[in-house]
C-alpha atoms as a PDB file:
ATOM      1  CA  UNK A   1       0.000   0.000   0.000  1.00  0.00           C
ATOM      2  CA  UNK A   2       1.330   3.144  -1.073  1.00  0.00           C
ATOM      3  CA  UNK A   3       2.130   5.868   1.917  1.00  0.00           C
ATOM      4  CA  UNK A   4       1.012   9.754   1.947  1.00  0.00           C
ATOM      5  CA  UNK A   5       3.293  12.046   4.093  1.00  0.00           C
ATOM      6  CA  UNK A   6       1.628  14.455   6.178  1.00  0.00           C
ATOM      7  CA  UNK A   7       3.566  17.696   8.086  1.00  0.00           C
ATOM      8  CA  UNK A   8       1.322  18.725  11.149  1.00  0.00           C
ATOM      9  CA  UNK A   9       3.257  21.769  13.395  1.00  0.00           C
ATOM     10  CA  UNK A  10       1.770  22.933  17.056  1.00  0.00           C
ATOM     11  CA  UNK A  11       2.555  26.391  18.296  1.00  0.00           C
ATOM     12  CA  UNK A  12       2.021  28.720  20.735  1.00  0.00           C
ATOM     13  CA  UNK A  13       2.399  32.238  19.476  1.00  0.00           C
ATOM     14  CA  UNK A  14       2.553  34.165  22.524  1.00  0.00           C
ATOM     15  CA  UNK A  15       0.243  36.874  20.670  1.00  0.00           C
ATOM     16  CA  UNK A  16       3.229  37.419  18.242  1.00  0.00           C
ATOM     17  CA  UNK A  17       5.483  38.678  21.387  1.00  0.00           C
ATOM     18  CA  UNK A  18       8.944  37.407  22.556  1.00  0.00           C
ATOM     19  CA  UNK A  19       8.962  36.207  26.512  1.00  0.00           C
ATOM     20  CA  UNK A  20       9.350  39.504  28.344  1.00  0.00           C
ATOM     21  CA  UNK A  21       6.415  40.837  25.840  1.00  0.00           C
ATOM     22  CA  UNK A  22       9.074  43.766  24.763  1.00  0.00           C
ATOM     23  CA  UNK A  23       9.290  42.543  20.849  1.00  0.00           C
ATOM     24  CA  UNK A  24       6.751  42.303  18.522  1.00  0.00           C
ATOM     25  CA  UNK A  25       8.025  39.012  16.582  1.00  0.00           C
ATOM     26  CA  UNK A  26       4.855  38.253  13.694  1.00  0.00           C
ATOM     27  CA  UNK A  27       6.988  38.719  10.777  1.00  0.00           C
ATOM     28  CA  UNK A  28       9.962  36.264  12.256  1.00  0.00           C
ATOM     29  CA  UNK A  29       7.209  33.990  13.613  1.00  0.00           C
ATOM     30  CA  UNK A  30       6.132  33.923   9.791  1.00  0.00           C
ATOM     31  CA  UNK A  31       9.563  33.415   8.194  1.00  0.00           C
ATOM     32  CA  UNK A  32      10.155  30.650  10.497  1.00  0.00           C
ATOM     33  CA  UNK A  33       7.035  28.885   9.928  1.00  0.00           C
ATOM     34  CA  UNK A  34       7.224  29.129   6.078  1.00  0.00           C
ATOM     35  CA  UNK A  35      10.953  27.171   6.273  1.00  0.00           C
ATOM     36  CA  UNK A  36       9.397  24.373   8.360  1.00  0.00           C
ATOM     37  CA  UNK A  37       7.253  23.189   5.340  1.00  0.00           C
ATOM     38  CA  UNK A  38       4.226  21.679   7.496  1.00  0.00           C
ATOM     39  CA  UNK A  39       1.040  21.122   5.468  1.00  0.00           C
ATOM     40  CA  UNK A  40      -1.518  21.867   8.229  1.00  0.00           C
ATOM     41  CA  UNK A  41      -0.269  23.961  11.981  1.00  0.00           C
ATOM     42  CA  UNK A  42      -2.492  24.235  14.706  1.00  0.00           C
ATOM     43  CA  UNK A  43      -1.771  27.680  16.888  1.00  0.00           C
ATOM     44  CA  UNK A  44      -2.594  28.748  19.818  1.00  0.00           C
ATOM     45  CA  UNK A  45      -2.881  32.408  21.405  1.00  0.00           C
ATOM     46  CA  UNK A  46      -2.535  33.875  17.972  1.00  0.00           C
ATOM     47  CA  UNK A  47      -4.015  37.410  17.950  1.00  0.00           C
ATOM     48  CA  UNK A  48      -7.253  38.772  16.071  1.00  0.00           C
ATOM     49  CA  UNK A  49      -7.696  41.946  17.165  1.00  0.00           C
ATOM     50  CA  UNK A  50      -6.001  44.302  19.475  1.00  0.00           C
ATOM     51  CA  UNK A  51      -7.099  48.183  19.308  1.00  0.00           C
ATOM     52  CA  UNK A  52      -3.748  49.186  21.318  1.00  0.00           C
ATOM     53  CA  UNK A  53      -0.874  47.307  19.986  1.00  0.00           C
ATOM     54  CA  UNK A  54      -2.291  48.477  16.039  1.00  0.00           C
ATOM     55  CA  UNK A  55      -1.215  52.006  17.511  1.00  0.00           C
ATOM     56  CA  UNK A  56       2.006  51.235  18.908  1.00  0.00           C
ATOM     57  CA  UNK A  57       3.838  48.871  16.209  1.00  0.00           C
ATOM     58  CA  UNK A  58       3.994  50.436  13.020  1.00  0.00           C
ATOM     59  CA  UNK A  59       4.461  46.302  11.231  1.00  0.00           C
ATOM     60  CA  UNK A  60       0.972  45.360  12.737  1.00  0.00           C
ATOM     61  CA  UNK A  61      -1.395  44.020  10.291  1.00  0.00           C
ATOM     62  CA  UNK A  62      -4.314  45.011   9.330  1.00  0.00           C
ATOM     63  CA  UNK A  63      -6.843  42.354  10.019  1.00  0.00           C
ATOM     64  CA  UNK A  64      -6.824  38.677  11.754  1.00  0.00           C
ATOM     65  CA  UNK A  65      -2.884  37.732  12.352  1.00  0.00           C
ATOM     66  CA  UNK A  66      -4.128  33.981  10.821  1.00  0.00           C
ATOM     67  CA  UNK A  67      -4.823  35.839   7.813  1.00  0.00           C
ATOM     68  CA  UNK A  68      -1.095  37.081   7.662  1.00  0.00           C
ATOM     69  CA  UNK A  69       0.534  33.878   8.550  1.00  0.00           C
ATOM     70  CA  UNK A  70      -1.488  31.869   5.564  1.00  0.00           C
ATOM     71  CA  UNK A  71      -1.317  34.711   3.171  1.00  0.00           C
ATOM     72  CA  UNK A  72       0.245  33.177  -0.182  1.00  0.00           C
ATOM     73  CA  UNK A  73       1.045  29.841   1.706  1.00  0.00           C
ATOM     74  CA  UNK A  74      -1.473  28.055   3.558  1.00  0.00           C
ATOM     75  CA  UNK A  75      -4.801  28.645   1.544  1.00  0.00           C
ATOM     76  CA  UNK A  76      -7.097  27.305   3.350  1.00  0.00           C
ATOM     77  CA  UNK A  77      -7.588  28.626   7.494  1.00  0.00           C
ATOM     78  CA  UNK A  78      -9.593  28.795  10.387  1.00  0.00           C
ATOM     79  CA  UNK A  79      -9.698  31.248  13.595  1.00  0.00           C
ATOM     80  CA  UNK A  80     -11.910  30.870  16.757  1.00  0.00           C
ATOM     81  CA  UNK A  81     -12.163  33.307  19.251  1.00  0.00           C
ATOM     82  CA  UNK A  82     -11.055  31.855  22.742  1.00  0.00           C
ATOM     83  CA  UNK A  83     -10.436  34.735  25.260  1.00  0.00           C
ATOM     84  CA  UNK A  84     -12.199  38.360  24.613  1.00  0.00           C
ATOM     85  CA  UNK A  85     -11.650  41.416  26.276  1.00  0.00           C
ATOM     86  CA  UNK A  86     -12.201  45.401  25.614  1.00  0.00           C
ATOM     87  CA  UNK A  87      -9.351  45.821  23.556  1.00  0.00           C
ATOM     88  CA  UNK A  88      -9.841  42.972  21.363  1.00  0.00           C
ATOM     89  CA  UNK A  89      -9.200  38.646  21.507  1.00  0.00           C
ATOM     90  CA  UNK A  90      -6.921  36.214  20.281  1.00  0.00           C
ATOM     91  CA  UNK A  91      -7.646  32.192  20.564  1.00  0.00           C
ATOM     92  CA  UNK A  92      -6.759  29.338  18.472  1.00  0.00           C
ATOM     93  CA  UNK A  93      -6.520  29.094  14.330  1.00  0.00           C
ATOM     94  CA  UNK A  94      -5.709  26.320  11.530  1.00  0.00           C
ATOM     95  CA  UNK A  95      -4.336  26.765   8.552  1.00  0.00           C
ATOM     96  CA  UNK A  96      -3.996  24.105   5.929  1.00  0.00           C
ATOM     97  CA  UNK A  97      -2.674  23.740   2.268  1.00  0.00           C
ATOM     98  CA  UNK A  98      -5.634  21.403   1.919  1.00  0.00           C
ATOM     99  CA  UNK A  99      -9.079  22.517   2.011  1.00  0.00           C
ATOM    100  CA  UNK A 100     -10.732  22.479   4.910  1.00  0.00           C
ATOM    101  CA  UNK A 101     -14.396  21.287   4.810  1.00  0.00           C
ATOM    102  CA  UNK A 102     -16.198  22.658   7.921  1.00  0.00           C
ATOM    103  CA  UNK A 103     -15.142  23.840  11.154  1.00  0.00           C
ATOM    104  CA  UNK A 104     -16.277  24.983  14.497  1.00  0.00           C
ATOM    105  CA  UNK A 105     -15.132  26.540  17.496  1.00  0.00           C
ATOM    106  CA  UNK A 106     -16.430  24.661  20.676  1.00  0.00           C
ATOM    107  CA  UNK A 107     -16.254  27.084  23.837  1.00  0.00           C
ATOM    108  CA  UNK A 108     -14.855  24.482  27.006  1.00  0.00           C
ATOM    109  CA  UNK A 109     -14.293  27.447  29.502  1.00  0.00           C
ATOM    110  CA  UNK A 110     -15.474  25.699  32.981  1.00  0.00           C
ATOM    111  CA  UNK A 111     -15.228  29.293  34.319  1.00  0.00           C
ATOM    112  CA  UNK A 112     -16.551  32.267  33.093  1.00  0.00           C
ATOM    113  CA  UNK A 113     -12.912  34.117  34.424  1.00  0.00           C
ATOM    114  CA  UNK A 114     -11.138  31.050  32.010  1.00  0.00           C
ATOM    115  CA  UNK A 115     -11.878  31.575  28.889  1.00  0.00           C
ATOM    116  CA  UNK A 116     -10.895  28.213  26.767  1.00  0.00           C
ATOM    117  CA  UNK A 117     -12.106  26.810  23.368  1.00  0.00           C
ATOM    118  CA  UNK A 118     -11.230  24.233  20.875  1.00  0.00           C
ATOM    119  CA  UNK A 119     -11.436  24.742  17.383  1.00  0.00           C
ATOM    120  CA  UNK A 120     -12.331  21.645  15.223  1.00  0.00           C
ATOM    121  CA  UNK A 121     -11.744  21.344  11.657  1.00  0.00           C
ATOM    122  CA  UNK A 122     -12.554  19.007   8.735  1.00  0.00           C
ATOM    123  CA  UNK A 123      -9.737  18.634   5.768  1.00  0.00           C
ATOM    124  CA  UNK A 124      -9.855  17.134   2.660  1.00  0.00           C
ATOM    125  CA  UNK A 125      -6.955  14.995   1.859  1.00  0.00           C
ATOM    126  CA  UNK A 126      -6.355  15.345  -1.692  1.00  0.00           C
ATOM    127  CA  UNK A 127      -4.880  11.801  -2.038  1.00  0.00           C
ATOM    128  CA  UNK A 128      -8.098  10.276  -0.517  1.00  0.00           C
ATOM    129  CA  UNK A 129     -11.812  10.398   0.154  1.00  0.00           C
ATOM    130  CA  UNK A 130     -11.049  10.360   3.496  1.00  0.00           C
ATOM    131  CA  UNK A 131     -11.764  13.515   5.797  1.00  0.00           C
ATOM    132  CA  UNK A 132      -8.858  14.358   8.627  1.00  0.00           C
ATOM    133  CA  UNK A 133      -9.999  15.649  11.713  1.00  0.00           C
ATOM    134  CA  UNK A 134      -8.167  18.165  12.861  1.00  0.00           C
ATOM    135  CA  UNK A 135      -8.466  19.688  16.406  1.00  0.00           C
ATOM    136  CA  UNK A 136      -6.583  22.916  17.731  1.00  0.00           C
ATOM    137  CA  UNK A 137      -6.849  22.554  21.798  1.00  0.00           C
ATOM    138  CA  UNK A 138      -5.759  24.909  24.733  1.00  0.00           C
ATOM    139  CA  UNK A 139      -6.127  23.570  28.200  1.00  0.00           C
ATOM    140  CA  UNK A 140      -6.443  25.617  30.940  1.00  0.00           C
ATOM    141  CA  UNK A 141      -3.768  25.987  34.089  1.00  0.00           C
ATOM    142  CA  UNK A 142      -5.648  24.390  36.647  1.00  0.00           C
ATOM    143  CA  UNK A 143      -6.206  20.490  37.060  1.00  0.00           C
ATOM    144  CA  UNK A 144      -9.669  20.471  37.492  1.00  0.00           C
ATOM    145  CA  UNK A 145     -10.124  23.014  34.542  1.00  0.00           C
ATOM    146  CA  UNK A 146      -8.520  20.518  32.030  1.00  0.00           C
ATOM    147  CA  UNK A 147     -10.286  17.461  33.754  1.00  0.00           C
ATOM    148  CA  UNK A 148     -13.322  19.207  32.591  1.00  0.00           C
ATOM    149  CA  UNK A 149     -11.931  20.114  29.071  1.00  0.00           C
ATOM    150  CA  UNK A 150     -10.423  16.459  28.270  1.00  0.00           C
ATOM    151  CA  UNK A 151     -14.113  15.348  29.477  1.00  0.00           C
ATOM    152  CA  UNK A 152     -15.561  17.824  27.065  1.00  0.00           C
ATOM    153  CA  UNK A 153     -12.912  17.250  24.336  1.00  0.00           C
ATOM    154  CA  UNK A 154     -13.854  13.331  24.868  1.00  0.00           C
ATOM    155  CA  UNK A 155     -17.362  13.838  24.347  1.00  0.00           C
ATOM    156  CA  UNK A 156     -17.049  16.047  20.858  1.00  0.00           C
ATOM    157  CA  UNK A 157     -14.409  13.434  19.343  1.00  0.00           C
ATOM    158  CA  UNK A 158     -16.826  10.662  20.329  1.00  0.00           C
ATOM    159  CA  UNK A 159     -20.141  12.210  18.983  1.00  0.00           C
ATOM    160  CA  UNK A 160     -18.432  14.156  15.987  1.00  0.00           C
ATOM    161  CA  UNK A 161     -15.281  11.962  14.498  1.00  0.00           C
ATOM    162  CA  UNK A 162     -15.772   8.285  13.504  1.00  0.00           C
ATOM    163  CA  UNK A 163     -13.480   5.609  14.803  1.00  0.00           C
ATOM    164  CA  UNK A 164     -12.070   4.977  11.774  1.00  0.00           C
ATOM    165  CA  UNK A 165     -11.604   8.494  10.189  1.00  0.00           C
ATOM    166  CA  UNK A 166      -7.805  10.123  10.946  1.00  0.00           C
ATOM    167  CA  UNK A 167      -7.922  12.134  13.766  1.00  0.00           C
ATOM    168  CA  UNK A 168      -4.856  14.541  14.743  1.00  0.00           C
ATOM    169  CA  UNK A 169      -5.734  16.482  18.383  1.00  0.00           C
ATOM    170  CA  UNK A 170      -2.652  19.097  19.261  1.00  0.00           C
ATOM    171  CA  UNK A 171      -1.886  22.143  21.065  1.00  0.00           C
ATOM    172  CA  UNK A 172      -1.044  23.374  24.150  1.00  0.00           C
ATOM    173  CA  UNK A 173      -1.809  21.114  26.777  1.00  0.00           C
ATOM    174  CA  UNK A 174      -0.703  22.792  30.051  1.00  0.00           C
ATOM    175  CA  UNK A 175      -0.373  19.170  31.075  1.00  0.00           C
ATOM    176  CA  UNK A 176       3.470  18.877  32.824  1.00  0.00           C
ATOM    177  CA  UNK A 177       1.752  16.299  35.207  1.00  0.00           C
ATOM    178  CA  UNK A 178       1.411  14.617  32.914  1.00  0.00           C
ATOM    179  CA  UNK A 179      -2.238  13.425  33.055  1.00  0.00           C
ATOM    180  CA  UNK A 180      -3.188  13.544  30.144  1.00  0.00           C
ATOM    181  CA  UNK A 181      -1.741  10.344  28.357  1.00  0.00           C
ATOM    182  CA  UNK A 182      -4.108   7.990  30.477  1.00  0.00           C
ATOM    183  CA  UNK A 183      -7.358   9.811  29.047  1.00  0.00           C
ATOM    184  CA  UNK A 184      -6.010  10.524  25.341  1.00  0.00           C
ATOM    185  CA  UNK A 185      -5.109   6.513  25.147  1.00  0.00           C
ATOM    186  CA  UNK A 186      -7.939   4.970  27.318  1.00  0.00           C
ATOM    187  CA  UNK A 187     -11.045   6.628  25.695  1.00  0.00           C
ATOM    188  CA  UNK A 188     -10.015   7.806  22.808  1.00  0.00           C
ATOM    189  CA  UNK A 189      -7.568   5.207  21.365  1.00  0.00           C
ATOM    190  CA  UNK A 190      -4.686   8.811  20.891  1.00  0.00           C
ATOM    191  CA  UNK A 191      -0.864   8.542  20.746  1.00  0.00           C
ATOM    192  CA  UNK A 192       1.108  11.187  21.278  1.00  0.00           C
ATOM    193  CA  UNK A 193       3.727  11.228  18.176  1.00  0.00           C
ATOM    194  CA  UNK A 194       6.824  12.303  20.159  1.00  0.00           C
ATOM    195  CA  UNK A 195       6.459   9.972  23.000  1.00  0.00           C
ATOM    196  CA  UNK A 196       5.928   6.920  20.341  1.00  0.00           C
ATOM    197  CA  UNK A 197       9.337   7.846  18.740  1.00  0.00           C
ATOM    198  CA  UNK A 198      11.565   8.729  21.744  1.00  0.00           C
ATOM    199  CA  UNK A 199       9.593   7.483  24.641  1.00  0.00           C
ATOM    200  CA  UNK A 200       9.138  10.396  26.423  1.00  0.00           C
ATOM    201  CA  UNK A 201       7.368  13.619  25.799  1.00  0.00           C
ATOM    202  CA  UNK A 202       9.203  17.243  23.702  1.00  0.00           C
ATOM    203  CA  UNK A 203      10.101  19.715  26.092  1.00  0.00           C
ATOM    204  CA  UNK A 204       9.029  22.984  24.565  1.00  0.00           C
ATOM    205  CA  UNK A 205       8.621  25.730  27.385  1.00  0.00           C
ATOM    206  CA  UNK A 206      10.453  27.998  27.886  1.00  0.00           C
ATOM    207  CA  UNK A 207      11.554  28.532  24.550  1.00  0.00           C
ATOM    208  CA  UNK A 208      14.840  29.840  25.514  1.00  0.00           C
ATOM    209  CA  UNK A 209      15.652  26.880  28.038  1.00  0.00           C
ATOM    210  CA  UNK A 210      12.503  24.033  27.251  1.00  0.00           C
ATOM    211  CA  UNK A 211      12.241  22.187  30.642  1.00  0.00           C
ATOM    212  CA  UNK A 212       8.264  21.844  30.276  1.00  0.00           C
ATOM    213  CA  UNK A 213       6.326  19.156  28.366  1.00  0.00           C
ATOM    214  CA  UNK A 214       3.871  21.155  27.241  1.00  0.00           C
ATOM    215  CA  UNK A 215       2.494  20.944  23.803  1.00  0.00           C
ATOM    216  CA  UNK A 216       1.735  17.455  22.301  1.00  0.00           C
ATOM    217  CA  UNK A 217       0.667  16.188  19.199  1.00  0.00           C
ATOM    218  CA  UNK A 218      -2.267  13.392  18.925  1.00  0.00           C
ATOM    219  CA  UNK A 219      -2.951  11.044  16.443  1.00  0.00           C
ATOM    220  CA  UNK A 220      -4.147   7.768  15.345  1.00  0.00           C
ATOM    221  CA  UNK A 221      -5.601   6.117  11.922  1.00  0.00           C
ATOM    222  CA  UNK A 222      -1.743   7.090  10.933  1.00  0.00           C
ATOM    223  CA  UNK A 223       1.880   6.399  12.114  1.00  0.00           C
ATOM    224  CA  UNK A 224       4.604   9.048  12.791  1.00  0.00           C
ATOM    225  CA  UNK A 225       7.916   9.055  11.443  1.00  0.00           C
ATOM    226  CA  UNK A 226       9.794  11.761  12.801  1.00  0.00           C
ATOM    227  CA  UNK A 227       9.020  14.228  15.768  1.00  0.00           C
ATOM    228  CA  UNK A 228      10.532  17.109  17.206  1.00  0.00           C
ATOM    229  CA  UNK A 229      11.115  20.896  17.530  1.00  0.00           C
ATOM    230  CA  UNK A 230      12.175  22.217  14.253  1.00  0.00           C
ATOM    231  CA  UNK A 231      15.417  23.630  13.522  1.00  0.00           C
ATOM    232  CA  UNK A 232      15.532  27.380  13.557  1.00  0.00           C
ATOM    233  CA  UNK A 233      17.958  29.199  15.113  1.00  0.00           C
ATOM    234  CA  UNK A 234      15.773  32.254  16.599  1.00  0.00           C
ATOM    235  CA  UNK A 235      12.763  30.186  18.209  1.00  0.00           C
ATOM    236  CA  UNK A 236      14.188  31.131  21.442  1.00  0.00           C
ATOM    237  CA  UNK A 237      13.974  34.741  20.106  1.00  0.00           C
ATOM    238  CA  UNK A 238       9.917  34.743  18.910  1.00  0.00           C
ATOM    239  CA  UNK A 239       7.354  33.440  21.329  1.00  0.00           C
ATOM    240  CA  UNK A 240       7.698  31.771  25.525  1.00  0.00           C
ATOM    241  CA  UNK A 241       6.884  28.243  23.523  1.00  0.00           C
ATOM    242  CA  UNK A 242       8.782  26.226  20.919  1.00  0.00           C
ATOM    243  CA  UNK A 243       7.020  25.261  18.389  1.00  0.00           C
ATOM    244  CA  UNK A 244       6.982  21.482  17.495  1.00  0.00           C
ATOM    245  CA  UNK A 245       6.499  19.475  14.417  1.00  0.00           C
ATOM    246  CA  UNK A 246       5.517  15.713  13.383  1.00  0.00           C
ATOM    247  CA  UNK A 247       5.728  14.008   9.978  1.00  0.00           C
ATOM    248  CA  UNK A 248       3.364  11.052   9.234  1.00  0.00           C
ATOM    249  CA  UNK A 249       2.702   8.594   7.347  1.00  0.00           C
ATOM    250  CA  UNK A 250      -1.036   8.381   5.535  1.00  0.00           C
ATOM    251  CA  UNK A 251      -2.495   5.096   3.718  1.00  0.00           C
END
């Protein structure tokens, strides 16, 4: 059976904004993303609106920051509001060189001073009839806030993507307990791609020095065959999160 090769990259964007919040880093971010070649990323606290910081730095962009990432690249994206305030909100986006079908942005905020989502997409493989479920996640800080979200993240993959479809779930996880696994693999049938090639999970916060296993990348109805940060010298340089990247193999 002949094998499709998929490139899925997870990234936390820090609202475009180096660790201490002093640089505004879109345009590296963007550079550095292009050179990693991934077919579909799934980003997290990426901006869509902020009144103030359009005023302050003259290299803002007009309009959603998705929309400046994908320009000319990544066709085919997705944004979904997760935290909203007076000046504006950022939350989660996809973008994908392959069309995406449908998606929808599923609000899992336990508390109203938490504001969490997860944004769900569809995407057409163009080497198959098959659809790819994509999901962009976020978990909150607290333990009981993501016991509540990987109940409510449970509940959509089980009532919205069939068991056999190929299903990629990745983000930021806020899990460096490490609870997660047992609820990804038990009732969901998930592998996390890193931790099935090197036993153990990518450490990817803080950027400058990753100690943290924080972001993860889910999968099944495929098998990974490489997994790890990608190399770029300045990562350290453009967000408090390094950004990490899986290659699969499709049927």
């Amino acid at each position: 059976m002949s094998k499709n090769q998929l490139r899925i990259l997870t990234y936390n964007l820090h609202k475009g904004f180096n660790t201490s919040n002093r640089q505004f880093t879109l345009h590296p971010i963007r550079d550095a993303l292009v050179e990693t070649n991934a077919d579909i990323m799934l980003l997290q606290e990426i901006q869509g609106e902020h009144s103030k910081h359009g005023l302050i730095h003259d290299t803002w962009p007009e309009g959603l920051h998705s929309e400046f990432l994908a320009k000319d690249v990544w066709p085919h994206h997705a944004y979904g509001k997760n935290a909203i305030y007076e000046v504006g909100h950022h939350g989660n986006a996809i973008l994908s060189k392959f069309p995406l079908v449908s998606w929808e942005n599923i609000n899992v905020s336990p508390f109203t001073w938490a504001s969490r989502s997860l944004l769900h997409g569809e995407v057409q493989l163009p080497w198959s009839d098959d659809i790819l479920h994509i999901i962009c996640i976020h978990l909150g800080l607290t333990g009981i806030e993501r016991r509540k979200q990987f109940s409510l993240l449970c509940d959509r993959i089980q009532a919205h993507v069939p068991d056999s479809a190929p299903l990629i779930v990745a983000g930021d996880f806020n899990d460096w307990t490490g609870q997660a696994e047992k609820r990804m693999a038990q009732r969901l049938h998930l592998k996390e791609a890193y931790r099935t090639l090197h036993n153990r999970y990518a450490r990817t916060w803080p950027s400058w020095m990753p100690m943290l296993k924080m972001d993860r990348i889910y999968y099944r109805g495929m098998e990974p065959t490489l997994c790890g940060r990608p190399p770029h010298s300045s990562w350290n340089q453009l967000s408090d999160h390094a950004p990490l990247i899986a290659a699969f193999d499709l049927p």
